[in-house]
Protein backbone atom coordinates (compact mmCIF):
# COMPACT_ATOMS: atom_id res chain seq x y z
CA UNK A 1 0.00 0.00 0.00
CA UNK A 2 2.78 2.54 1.17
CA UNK A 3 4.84 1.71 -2.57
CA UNK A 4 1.57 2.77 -4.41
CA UNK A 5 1.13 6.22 -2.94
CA UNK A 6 5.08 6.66 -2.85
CA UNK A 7 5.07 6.00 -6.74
CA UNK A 8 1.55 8.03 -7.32
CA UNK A 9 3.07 10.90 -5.46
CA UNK A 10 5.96 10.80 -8.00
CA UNK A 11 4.08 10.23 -11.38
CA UNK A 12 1.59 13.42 -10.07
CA UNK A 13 3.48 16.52 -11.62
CA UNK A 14 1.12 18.51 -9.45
CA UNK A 15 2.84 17.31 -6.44
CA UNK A 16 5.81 18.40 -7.44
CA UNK A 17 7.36 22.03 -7.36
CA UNK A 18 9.63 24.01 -9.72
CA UNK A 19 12.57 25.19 -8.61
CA UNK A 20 14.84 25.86 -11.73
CA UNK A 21 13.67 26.25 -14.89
CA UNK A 22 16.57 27.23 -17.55
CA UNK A 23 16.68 27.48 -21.65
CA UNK A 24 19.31 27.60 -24.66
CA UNK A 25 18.60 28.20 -28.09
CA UNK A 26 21.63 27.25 -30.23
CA UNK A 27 22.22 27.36 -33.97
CA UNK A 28 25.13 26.45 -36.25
CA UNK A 29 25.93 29.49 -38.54
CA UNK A 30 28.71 27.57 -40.44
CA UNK A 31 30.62 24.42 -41.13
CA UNK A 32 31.01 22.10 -43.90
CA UNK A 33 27.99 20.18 -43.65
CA UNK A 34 25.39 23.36 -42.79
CA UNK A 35 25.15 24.59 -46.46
CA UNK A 36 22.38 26.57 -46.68
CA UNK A 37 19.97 24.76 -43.67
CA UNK A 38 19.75 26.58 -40.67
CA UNK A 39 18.26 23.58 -37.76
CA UNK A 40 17.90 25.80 -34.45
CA UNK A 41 18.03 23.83 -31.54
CA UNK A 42 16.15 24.65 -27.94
CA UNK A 43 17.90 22.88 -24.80
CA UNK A 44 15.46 23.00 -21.82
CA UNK A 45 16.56 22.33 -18.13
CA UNK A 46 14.21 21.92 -15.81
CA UNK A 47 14.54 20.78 -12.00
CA UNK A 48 12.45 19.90 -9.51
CA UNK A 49 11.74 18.69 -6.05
CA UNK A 50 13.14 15.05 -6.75
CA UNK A 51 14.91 15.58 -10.06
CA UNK A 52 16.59 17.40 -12.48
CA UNK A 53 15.83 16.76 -16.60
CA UNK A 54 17.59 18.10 -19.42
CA UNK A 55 15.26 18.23 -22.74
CA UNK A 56 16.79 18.63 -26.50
CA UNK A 57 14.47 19.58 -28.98
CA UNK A 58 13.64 21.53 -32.19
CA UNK A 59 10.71 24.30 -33.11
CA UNK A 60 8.18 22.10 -34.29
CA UNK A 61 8.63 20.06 -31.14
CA UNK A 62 8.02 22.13 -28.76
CA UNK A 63 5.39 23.83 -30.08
CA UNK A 64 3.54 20.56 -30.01
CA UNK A 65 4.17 20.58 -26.75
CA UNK A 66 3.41 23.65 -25.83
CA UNK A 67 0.07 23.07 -27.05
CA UNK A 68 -0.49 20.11 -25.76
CA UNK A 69 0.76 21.10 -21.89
CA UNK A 70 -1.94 23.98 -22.86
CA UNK A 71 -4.98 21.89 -23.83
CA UNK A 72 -4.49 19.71 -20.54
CA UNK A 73 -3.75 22.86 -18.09
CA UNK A 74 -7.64 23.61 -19.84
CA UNK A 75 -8.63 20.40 -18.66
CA UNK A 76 -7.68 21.06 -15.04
CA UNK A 77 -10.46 23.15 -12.72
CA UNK A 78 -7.86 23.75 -9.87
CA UNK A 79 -6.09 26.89 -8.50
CA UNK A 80 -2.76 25.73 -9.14
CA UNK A 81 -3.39 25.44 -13.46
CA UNK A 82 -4.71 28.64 -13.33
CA UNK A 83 -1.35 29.89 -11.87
CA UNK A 84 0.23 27.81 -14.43
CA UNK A 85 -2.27 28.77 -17.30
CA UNK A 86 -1.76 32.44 -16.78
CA UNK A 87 1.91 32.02 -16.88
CA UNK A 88 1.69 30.02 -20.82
CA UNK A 89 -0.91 32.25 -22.16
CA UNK A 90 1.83 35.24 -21.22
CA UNK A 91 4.42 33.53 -23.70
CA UNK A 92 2.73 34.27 -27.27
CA UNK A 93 5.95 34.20 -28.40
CA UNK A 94 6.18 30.43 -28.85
């Protein structure tokens, strides 16, 4: 009984709290094998309570995320996605 609420407590995001959140975009301006593509790169670090994850991704990935962290922060009634909703819909940049 005690391993299944130790291992729901760490699946729930929402019981978990942010304490770093850091981001890189990088892009290769030259080299032999850039030509004439330009593949920006965003490197994402977040940490929390119990760990620490670095993410690699491009543009089109994280925009798909983005929207889809958006449409389930909709889902959520509580106080705490609100928080979290008003800080997304404040980034219209992505």
């Amino acid at each position: 009984m005690e391993e299944q609420n130790e291992r729901a407590s760490t699946i729930d995001p929402l019981k978990t709290n942010l304490k770093e959140f850091d981001w890189r975009f990088e892009v290769q301006l030259a080299g032999r094998a850039t030509e004439d593509t330009i593949n920006p790169r965003i490197l994402l670090s977040v940490e929390t309570d119990k760990e620490k994850r670095i993410i690699e991704s491009d543009y089109a990935n994280l925009r798909n995320l983005y929207q889809q962290l958006n449409s389930a922060l909709n889902s959520f009634d509580s106080i705490r996605a609100k928080k979290a909703e008003k800080f997304l819909t404040q980034s219209k940049t992505l």
